[in-house]
Protein backbone atom coordinates (compact mmCIF):
# COMPACT_ATOMS: atom_id res chain seq x y z
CA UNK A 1 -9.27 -4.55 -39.99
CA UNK A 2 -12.91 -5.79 -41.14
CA UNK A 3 -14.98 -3.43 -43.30
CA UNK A 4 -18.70 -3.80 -43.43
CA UNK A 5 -19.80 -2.97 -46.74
CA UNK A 6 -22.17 -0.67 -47.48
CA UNK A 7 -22.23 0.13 -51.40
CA UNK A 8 -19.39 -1.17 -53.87
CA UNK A 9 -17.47 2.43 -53.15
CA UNK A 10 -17.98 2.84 -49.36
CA UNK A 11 -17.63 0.54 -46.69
CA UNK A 12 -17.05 1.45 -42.96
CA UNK A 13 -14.61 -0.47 -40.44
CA UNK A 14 -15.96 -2.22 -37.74
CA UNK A 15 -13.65 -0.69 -35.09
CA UNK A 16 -15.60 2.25 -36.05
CA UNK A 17 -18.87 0.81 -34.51
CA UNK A 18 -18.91 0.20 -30.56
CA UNK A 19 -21.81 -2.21 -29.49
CA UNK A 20 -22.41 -3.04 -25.98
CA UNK A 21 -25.43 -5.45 -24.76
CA UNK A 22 -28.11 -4.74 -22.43
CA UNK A 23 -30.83 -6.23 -20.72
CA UNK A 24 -33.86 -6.68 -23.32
CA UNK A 25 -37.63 -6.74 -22.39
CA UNK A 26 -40.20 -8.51 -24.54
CA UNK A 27 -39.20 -12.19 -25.74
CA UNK A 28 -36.81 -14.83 -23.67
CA UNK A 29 -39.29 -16.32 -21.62
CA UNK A 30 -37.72 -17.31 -17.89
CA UNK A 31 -34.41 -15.87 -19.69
CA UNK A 32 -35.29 -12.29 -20.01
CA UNK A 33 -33.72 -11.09 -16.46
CA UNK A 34 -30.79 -13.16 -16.71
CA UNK A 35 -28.62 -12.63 -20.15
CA UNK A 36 -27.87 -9.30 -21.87
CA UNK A 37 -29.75 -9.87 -25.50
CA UNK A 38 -30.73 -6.16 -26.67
CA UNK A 39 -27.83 -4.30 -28.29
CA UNK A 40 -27.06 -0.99 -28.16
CA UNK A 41 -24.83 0.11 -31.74
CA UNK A 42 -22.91 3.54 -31.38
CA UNK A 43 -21.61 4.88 -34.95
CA UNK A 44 -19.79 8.30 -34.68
CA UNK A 45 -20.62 9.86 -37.72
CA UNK A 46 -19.49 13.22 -36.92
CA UNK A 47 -16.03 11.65 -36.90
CA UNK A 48 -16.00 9.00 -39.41
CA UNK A 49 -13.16 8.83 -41.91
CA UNK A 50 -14.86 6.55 -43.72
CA UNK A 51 -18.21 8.83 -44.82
CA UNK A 52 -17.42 11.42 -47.39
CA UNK A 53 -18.61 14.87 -46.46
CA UNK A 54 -22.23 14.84 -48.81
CA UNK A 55 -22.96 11.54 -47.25
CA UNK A 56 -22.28 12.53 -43.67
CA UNK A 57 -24.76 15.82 -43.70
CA UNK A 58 -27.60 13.61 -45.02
CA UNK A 59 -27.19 10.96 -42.65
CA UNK A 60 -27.26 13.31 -39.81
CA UNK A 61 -30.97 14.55 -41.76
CA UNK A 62 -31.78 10.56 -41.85
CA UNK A 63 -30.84 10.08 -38.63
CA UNK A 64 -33.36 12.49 -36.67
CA UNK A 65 -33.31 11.78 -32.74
CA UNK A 66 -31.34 8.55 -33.35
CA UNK A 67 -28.47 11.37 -33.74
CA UNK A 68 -26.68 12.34 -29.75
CA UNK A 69 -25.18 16.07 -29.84
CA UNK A 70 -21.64 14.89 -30.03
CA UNK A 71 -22.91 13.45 -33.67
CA UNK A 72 -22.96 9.62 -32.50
CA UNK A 73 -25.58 7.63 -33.83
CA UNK A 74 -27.50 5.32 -31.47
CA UNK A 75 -29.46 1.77 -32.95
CA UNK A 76 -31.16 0.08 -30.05
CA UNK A 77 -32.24 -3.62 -31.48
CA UNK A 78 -34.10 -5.92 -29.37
CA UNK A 79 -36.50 -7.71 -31.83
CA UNK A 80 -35.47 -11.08 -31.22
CA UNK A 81 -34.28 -13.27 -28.81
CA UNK A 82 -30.46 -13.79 -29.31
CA UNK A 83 -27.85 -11.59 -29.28
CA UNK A 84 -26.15 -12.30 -32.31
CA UNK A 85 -29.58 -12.14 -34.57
CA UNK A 86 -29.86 -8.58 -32.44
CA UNK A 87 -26.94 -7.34 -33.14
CA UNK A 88 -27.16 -8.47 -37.11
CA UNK A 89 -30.25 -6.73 -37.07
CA UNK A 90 -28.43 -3.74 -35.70
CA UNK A 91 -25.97 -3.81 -38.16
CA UNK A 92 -28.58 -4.15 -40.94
CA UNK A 93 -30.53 -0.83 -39.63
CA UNK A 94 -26.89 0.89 -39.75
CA UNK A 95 -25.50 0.05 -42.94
CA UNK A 96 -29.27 0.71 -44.79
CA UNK A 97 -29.55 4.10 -43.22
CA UNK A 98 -26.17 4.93 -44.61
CA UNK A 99 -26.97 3.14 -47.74
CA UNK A 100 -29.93 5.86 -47.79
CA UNK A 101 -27.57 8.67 -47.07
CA UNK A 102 -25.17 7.55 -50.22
CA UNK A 103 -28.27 8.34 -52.80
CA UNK A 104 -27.98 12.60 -53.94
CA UNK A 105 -31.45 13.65 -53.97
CA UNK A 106 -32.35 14.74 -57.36
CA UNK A 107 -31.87 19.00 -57.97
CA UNK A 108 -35.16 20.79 -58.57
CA UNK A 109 -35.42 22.54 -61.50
CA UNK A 110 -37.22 25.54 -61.47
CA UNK A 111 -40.60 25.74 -63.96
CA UNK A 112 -42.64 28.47 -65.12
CA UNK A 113 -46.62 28.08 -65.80
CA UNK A 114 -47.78 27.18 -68.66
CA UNK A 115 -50.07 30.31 -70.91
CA UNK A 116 -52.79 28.27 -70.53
CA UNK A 117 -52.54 27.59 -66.88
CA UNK A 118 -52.91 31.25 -66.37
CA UNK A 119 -55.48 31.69 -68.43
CA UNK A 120 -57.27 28.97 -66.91
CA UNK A 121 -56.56 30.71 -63.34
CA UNK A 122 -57.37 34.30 -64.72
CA UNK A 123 -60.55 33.08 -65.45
CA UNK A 124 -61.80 30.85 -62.65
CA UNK A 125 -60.56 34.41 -60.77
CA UNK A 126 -63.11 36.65 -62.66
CA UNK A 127 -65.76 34.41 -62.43
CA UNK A 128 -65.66 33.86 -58.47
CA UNK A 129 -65.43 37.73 -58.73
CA UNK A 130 -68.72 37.77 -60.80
CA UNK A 131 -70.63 35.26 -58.09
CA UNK A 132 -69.54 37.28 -55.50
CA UNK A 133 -70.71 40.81 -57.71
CA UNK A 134 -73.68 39.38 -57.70
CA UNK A 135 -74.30 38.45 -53.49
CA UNK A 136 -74.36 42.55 -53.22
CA UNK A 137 -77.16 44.31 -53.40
CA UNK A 138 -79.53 44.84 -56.13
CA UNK A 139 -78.76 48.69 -57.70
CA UNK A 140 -82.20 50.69 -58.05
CA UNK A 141 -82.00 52.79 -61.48
């Protein structure tokens, strides 16, 4: 089977991805109403043997509404004019949003404020304290 390649340790087979082609509006001129340009790319990433586990979860994050409820991922492309340059672009959106999915995103590491930062907020605190001290009312002695 064909493999579409997404980084040098993952690729997905194509019998993985179903396309089917639907009427497009936009560009085609007189040609619009009578061939089937826009394509319509169905990935099942809930499924996939191909997508290790860390990859699938943030692809379903990437993915947003493009994601169904049975986990099958949905690219419309009807850009251009032709099928095939549709469904290339289709293909392109699909194998960059996994692409996106492959890269960990870096762990957050916990940091403390510096002294001097709370200093610095200790005493921006006592001095809105002293401008609003003095809004009050004068005190009579």
């Amino acid at each position: 089977m064909p493999r579409i390649r997404v980084t040098p340790r993952l690729s997905i087979d194509e019998s993985e991805i179903v396309e089917s082609f639907i009427q497009a509006s936009g560009p085609g001129g007189q040609n619009v109403n009578k061939v089937a340009t826009a394509v319509e790319l169905r990935f099942d990433v809930a499924n996939s043997p191909s997508l290790p586990d860390p990859v699938r979860h943030r692809l379903v994050q990437l993915a947003g509404r493009r994601l169904t409820q049975d986990g099958v991922l949905v690219l419309f492309a009807r850009q251009h004019r032709t099928q095939e340059r549709n469904r290339a672009d289709a293909r392109a959106r699909l194998v960059e949003l996994i692409r996106a999915a492959t890269v960990a995103p870096k762990p957050r590491r916990p940091t403390k404020p510096t002294l001097g930062s709370k200093q610095r907020r200790l005493e921006a605190k006592s001095g809105r304290s002293a401008v609003k001290k003095a809004r009050g009312k004068p005190v009579l002695d």
